[in-house]
Protein backbone atom coordinates (compact mmCIF):
# COMPACT_ATOMS: atom_id res chain seq x y z
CA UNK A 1 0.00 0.00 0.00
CA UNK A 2 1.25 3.49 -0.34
CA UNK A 3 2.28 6.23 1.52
CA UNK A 4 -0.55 8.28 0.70
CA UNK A 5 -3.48 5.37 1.01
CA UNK A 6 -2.20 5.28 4.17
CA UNK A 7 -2.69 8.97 4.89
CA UNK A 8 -6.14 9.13 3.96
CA UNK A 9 -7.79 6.10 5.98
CA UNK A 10 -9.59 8.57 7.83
CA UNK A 11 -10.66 10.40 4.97
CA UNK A 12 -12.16 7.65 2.67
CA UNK A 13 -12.25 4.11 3.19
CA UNK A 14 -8.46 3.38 1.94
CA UNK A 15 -7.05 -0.36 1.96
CA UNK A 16 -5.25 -0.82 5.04
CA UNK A 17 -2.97 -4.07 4.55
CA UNK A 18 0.03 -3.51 6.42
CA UNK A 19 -0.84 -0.24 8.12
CA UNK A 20 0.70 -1.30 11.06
CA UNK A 21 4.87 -2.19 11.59
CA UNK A 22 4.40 -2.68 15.00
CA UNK A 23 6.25 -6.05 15.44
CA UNK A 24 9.83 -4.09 14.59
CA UNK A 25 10.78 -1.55 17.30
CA UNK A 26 9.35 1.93 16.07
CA UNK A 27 11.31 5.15 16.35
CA UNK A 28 10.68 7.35 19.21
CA UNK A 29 11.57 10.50 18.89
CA UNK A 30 10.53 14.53 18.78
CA UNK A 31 9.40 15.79 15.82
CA UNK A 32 9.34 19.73 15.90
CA UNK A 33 6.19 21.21 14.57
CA UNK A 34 5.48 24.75 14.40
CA UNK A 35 4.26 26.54 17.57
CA UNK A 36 4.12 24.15 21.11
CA UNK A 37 7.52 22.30 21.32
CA UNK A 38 6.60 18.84 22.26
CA UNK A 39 10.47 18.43 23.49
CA UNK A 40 10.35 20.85 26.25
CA UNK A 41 7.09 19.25 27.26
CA UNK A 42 8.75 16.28 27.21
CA UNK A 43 12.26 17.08 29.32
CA UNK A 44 10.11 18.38 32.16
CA UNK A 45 8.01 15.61 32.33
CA UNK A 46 10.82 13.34 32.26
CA UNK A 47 12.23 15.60 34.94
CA UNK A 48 9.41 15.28 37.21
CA UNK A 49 9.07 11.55 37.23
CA UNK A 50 12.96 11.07 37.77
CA UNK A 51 12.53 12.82 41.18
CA UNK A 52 9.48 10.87 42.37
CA UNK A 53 10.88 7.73 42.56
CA UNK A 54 10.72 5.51 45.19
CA UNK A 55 13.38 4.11 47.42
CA UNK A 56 12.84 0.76 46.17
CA UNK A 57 12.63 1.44 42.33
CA UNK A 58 8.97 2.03 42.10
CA UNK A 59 6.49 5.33 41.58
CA UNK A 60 3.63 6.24 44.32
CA UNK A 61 3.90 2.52 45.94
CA UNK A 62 1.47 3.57 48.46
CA UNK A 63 -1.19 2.64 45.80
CA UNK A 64 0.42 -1.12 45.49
CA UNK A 65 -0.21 -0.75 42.04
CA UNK A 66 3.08 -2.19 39.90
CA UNK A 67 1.56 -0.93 36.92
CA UNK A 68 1.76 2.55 37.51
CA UNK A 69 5.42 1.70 37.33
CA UNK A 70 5.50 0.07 33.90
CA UNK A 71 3.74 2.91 32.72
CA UNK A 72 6.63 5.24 33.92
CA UNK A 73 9.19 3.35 32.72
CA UNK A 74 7.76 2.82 29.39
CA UNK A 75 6.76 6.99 28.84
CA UNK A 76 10.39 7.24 30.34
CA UNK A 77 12.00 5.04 27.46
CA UNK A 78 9.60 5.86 24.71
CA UNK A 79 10.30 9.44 25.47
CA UNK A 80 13.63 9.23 24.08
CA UNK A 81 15.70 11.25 27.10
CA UNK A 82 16.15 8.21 29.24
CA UNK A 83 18.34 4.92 28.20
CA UNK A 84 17.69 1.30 29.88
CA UNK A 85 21.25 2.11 31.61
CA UNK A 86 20.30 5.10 33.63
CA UNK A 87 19.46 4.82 37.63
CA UNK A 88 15.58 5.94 37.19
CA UNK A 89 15.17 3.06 34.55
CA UNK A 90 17.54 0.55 35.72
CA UNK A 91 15.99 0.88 39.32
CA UNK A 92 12.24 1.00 37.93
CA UNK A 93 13.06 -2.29 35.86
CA UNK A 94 14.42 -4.15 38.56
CA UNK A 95 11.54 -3.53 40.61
CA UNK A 96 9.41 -4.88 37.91
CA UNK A 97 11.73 -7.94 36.95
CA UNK A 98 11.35 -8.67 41.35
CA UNK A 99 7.47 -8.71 40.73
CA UNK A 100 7.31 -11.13 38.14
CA UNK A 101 6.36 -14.81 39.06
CA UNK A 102 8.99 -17.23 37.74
CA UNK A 103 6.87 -19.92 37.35
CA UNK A 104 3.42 -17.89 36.06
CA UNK A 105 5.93 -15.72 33.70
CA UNK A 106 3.99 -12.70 34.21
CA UNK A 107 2.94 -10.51 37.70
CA UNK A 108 0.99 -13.35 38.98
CA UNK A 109 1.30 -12.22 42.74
CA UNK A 110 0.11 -8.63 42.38
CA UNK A 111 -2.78 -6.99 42.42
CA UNK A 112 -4.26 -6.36 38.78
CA UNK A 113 -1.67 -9.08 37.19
CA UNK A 114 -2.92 -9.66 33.81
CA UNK A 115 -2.76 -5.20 33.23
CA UNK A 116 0.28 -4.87 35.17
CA UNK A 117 2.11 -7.96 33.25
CA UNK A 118 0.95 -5.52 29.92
CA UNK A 119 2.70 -2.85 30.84
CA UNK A 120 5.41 -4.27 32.39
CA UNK A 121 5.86 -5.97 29.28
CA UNK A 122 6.05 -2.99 26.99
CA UNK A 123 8.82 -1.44 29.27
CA UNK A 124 11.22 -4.87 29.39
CA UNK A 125 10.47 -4.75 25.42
CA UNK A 126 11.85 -0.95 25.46
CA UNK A 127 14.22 -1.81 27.57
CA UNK A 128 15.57 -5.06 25.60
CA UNK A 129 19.20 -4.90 24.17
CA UNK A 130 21.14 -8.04 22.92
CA UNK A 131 18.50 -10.10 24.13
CA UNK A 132 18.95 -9.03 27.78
CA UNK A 133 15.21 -9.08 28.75
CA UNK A 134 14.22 -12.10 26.00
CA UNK A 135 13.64 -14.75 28.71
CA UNK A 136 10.89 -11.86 30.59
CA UNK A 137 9.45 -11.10 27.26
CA UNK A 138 8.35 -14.63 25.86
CA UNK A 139 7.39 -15.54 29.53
CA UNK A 140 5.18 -12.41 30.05
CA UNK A 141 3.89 -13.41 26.64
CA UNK A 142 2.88 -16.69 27.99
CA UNK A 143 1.06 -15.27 30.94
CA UNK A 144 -0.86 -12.91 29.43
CA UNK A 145 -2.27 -15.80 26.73
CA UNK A 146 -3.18 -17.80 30.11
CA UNK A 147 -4.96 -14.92 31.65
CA UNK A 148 -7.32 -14.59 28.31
CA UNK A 149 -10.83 -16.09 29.04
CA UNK A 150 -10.86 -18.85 26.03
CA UNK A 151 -11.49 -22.59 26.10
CA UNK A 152 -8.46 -23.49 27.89
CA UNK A 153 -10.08 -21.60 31.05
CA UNK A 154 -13.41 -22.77 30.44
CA UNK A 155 -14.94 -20.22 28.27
CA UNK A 156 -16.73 -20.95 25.76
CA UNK A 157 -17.15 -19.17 22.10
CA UNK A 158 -20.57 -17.60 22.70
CA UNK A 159 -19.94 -16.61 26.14
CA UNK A 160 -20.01 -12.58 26.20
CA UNK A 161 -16.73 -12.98 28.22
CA UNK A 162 -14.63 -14.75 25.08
CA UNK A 163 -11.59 -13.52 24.42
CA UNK A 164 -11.19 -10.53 26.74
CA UNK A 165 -8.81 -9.97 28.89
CA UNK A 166 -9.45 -8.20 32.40
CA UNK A 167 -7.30 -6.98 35.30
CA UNK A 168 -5.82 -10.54 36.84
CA UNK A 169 -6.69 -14.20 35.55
CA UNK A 170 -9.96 -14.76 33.45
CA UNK A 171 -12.14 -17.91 32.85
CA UNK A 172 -15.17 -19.48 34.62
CA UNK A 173 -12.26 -21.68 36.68
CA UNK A 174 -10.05 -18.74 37.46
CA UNK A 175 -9.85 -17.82 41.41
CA UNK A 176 -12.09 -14.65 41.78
CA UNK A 177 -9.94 -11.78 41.22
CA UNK A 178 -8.70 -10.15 44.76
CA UNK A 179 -10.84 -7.01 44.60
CA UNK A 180 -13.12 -6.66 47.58
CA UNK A 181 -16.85 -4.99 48.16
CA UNK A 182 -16.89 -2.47 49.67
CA UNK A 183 -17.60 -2.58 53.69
CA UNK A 184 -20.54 -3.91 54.68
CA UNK A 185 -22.37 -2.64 58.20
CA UNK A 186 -22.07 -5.98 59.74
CA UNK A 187 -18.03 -6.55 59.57
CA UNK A 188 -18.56 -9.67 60.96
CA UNK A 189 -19.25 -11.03 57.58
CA UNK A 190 -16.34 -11.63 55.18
CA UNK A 191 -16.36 -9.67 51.73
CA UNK A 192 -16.87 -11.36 48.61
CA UNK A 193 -14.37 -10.63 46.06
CA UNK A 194 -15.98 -9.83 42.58
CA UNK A 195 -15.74 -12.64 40.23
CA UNK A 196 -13.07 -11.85 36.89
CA UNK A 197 -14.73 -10.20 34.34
CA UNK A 198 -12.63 -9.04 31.24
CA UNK A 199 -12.64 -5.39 29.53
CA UNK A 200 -12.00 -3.41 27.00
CA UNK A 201 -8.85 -1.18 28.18
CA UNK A 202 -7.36 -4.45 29.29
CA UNK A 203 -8.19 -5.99 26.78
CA UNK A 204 -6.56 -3.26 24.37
CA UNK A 205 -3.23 -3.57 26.71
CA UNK A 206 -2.74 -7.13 25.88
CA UNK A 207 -3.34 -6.58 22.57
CA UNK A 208 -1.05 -3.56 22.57
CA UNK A 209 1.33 -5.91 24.47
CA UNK A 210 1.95 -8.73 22.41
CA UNK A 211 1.57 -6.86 19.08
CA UNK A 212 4.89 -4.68 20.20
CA UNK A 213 6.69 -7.34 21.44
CA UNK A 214 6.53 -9.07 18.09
CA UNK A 215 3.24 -11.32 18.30
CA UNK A 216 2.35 -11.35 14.85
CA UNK A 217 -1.56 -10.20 13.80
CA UNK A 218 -2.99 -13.78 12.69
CA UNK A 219 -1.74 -15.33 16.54
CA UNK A 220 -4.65 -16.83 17.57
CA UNK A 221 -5.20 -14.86 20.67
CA UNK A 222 -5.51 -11.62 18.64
CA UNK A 223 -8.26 -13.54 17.20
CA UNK A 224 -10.25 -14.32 20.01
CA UNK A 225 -9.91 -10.81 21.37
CA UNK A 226 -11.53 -9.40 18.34
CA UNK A 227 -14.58 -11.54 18.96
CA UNK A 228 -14.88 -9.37 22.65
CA UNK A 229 -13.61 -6.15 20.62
CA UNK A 230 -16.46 -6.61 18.80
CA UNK A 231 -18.83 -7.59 21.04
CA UNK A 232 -18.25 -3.80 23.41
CA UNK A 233 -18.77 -1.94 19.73
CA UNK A 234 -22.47 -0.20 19.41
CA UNK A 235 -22.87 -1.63 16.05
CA UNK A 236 -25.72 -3.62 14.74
CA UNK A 237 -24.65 -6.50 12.45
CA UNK A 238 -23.11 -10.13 12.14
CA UNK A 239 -20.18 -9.66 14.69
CA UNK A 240 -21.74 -8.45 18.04
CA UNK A 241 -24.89 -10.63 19.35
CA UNK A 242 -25.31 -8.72 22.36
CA UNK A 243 -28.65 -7.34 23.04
CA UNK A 244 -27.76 -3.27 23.45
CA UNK A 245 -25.43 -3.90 19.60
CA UNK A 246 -28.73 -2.51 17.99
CA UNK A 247 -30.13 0.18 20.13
CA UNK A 248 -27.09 3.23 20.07
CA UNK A 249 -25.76 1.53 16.93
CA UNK A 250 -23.42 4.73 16.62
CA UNK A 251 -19.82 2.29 15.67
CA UNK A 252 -18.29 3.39 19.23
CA UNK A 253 -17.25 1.27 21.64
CA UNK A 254 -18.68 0.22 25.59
CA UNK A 255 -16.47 -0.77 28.58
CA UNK A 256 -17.41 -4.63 29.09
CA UNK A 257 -19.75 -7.04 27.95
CA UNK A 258 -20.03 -8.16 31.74
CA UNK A 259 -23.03 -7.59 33.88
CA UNK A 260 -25.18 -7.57 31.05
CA UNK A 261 -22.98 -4.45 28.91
CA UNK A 262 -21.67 -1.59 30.73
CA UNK A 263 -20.50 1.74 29.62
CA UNK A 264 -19.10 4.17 32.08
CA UNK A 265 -20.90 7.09 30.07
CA UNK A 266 -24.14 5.13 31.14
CA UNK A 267 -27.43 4.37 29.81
CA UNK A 268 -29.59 5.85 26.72
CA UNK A 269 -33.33 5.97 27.13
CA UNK A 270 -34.29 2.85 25.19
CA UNK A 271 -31.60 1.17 27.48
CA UNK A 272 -28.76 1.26 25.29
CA UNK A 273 -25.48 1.77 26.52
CA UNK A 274 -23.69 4.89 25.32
CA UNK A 275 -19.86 4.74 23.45
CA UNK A 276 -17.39 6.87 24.83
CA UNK A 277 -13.98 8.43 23.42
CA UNK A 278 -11.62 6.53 24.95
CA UNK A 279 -12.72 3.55 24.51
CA UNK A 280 -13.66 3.83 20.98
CA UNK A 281 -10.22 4.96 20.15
CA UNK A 282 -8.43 1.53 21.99
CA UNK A 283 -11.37 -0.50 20.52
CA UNK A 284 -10.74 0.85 17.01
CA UNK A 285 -6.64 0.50 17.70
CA UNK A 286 -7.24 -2.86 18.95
CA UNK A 287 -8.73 -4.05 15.69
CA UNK A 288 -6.37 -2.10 13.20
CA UNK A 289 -3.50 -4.79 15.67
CA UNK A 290 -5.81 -7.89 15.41
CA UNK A 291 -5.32 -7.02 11.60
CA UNK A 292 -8.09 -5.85 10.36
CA UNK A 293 -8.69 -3.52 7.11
CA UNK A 294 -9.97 -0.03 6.48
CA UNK A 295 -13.01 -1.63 4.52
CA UNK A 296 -13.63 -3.30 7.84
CA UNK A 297 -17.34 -2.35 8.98
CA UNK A 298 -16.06 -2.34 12.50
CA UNK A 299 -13.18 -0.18 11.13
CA UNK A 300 -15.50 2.44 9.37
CA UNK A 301 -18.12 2.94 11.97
CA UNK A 302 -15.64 3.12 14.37
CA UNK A 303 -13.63 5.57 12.10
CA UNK A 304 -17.76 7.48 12.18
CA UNK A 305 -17.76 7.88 15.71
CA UNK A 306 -14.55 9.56 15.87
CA UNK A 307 -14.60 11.62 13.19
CA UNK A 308 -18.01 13.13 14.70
CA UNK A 309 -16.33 13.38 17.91
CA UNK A 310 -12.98 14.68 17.41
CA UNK A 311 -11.88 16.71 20.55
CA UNK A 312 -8.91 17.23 22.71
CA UNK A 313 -10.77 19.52 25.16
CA UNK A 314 -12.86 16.23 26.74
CA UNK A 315 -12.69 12.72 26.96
CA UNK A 316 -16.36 12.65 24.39
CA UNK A 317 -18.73 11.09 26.51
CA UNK A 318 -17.01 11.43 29.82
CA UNK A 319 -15.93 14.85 29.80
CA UNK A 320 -12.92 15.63 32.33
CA UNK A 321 -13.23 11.95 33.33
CA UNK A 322 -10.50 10.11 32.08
CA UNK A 323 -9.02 12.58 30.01
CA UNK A 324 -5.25 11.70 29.91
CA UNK A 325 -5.64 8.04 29.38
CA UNK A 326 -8.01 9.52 26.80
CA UNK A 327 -5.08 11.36 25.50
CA UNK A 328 -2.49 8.63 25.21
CA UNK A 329 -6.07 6.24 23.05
CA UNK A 330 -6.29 9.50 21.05
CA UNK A 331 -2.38 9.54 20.44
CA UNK A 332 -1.51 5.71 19.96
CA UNK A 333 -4.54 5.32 17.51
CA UNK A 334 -3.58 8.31 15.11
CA UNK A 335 -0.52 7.24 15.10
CA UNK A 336 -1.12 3.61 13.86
CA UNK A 337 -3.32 4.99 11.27
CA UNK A 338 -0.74 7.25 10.05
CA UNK A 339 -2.44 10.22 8.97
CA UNK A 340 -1.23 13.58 9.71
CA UNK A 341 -4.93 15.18 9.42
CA UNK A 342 -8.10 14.26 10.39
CA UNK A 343 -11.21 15.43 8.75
CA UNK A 344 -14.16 16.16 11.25
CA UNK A 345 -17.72 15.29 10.11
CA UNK A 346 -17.92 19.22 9.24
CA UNK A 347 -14.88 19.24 7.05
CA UNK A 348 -12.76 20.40 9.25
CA UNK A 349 -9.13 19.38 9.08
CA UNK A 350 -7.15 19.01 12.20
CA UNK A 351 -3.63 18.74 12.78
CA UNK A 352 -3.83 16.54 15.42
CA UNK A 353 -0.60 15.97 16.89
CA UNK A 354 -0.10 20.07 17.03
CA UNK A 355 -3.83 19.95 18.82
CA UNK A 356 -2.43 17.02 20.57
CA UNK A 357 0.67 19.59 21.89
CA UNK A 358 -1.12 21.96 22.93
CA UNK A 359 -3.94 20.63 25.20
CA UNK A 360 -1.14 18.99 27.13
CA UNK A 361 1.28 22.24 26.65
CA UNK A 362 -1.76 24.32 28.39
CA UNK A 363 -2.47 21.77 31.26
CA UNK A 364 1.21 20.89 32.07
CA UNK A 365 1.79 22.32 35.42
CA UNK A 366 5.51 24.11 36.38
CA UNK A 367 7.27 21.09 37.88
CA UNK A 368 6.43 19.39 34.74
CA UNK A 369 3.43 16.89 36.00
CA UNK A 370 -0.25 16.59 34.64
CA UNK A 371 -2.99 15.78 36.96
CA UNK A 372 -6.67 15.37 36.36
CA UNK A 373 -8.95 17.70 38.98
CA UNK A 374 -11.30 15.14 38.67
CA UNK A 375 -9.52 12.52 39.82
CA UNK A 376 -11.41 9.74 38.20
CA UNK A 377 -9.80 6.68 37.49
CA UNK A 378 -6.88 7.45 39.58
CA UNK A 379 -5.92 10.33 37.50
CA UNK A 380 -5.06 12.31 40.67
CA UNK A 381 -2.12 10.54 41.11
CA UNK A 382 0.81 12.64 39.40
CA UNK A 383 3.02 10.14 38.37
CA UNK A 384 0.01 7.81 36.54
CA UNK A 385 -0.86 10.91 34.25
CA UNK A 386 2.41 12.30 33.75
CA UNK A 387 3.31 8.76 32.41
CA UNK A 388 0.19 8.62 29.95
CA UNK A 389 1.44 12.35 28.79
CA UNK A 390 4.69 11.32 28.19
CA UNK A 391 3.38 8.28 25.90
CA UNK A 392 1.06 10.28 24.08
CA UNK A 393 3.80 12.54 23.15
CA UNK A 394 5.77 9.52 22.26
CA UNK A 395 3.26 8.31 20.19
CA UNK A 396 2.01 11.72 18.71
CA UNK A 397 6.27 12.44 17.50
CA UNK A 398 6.48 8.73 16.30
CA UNK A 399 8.19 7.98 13.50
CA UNK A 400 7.56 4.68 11.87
């Protein structure tokens, strides 16, 4: 395919064979635009996180969330200011390489292990030189494949559950996963964990995952995932049976088929459940991995939604809520689509990565963090959102 079919997949409905050369390791780097410099942006965020870190390798450890760290040293290496060799990264790696099970090849023992073994994952494959992380890699590979509710786990095709991926082990003979209720008055009766469910966002990690760290398109787990991918889209047709598909039928994308659909933008009158940026940009990412085209139907209506929602002022759907993870969907997503512009449903043409630049330029606070006011989904923890803006500046100055 060309150059310029690739440019114009948002455009018009362009082939899309071989859009993505994510199995090689990209380029990160800056690419200087005219007005906001995405570099400086970038050397005080790098700044910031350097000084937060913990004593023993990790960032905000109070939350026990491993994670968090993966995150940071992935924005830290993708940034391209930081080398696997320096203290922060060295330090943050080795506190990740500790949390990994030996036998279970992933972080089996933590809390969240399926998202945290994702991340960690794309930081030891940044990290990798000569093969020095290889034997992490393939067995992080392995766990995450294990944690994907399939057959092997008891999960069967045309449960709503099939091939997602959630925040620890999935399948109907999985352990529940260790998240517990809330109080209850009478503390003399034990909480009940919540049983594993899988999601989209995790879903779109592992995808992201494997896909970077050289799992080819056709593996067969991509395949199951795009049955579940599928399955959270608001689109009415042959590849989602679920019973809201019809009723918003707009091509964006819902949290989790679990509990009977949920979105966190909520409910439509008729009982639909309403798509949301965010997730429509890692459901439509997640698909472009999983291989599949621009004459997609998924792809296009997905492609509909966005176009009719392009923003980086809100999260669409959510406003404030979730805005930087929104930022670093928005950001990864362009990017594998490869188009400098996109064309709203007005005809309006955006230069997105300079839009990109500046929302973050304008919310980036002195010492070089970004926080979320709102403070949904743990985006009032500095180092969490500092690490999604430093990847969607990675991914915005990519170069293939």
């Amino acid at each position: 395919m060309s150059r310029r079919s690739r440019r114009r997949f948002l455009i018009q409905s362009a082939g899309a064979a071989g859009l993505l050369g994510v199995a090689s390791r990209p380029t990160w780097g800056l690419a200087a635009l005219a007005g906001t410099d995405p570099a400086a942006l970038t050397s005080k965020a790098v700044a910031f996180l350097k000084g937060r870190q913990a004593a023993d390798g990790s960032w905000s450890p109070d939350r026990n969330e491993p994670g968090i760290t993966g995150l940071v040293v992935t924005g830290l290496l993708r940034s391209g200011r930081t080398t696997p060799d320096e203290p922060a990264v060295a330090k943050g790696l080795a506190y990740l390489e500790k949390s990994i099970d030996a036998k279970a090849g992933g972080l089996a023992g933590v809390r969240h292990s399926s998202y945290a073994t994702c991340v960690a994952l794309m930081a030891f494959h940044e990290a990798d030189r000569d093969g020095k992380y290889k034997s992490l890699i393939e067995g992080a590979q392995r766990f995450l494949r294990s944690t994907q509710f399939d057959e092997t786990n008891g999960t069967p095709r045309d449960h709503p559950f099939y091939g997602g991926a959630g925040y620890g082990p999935g399948g109907a003979s999985a352990p529940p996963a260790p998240r517990p209720e809330p109080a209850k008055k009478d503390a003399t009766k034990a909480a009940t964990p919540r049983p594993p469910r899988p999601d989209l966002s995790n879903t779109s990690f592992m995808i992201e995952a494997l896909r970077d760290s050289g799992v080819p398109a056709d593996d067969p787990a991509l395949k199951k995932a795009i049955v579940f991918i599928s399955r959270c889209q608001n689109l009415k047709g042959e590849f989602n049976d679920q019973p809201w598909a019809g009723k918003v039928d707009d091509g964006g994308f819902i949290y989790t088929t679990a509990n009977g659909g949920t979105s966190v933008a909520g409910k439509a009158e008729d009982g639909g459940l309403r798509s949301y940026g965010s997730m429509t940009y890692a459901g439509l990412r997640s698909l472009i991995y999983a291989g599949l085209t621009a004459d997609d139907p998924r792809v296009k209506a997905a492609r509909g939604f966005l176009v009719r929602h392009y923003s980086v002022e809100e999260n669409p759907g959510l406003g404030q809520r979730g805005l930087y993870y929104y930022y670093q969907a928005f950001a990864k997503t362009l990017a594998a689509i490869g188009s400098p512009t996109l064309v709203d449903s007005e005809g309006g043409s955006h230069d997105w990565r300079s839009d990109l630049y500046d929302a973050l330029a304008k919310r980036q606070n002195p010492d070089g963090s970004w926080v979320n006011a709102t403070d949904g989904f743990m985006e009032g923890d500095a180092n969490l959102v500092t690490a999604y803006g430093l990847l969607a500046l990675a991914y915005a100055s990519r170069r293939s």
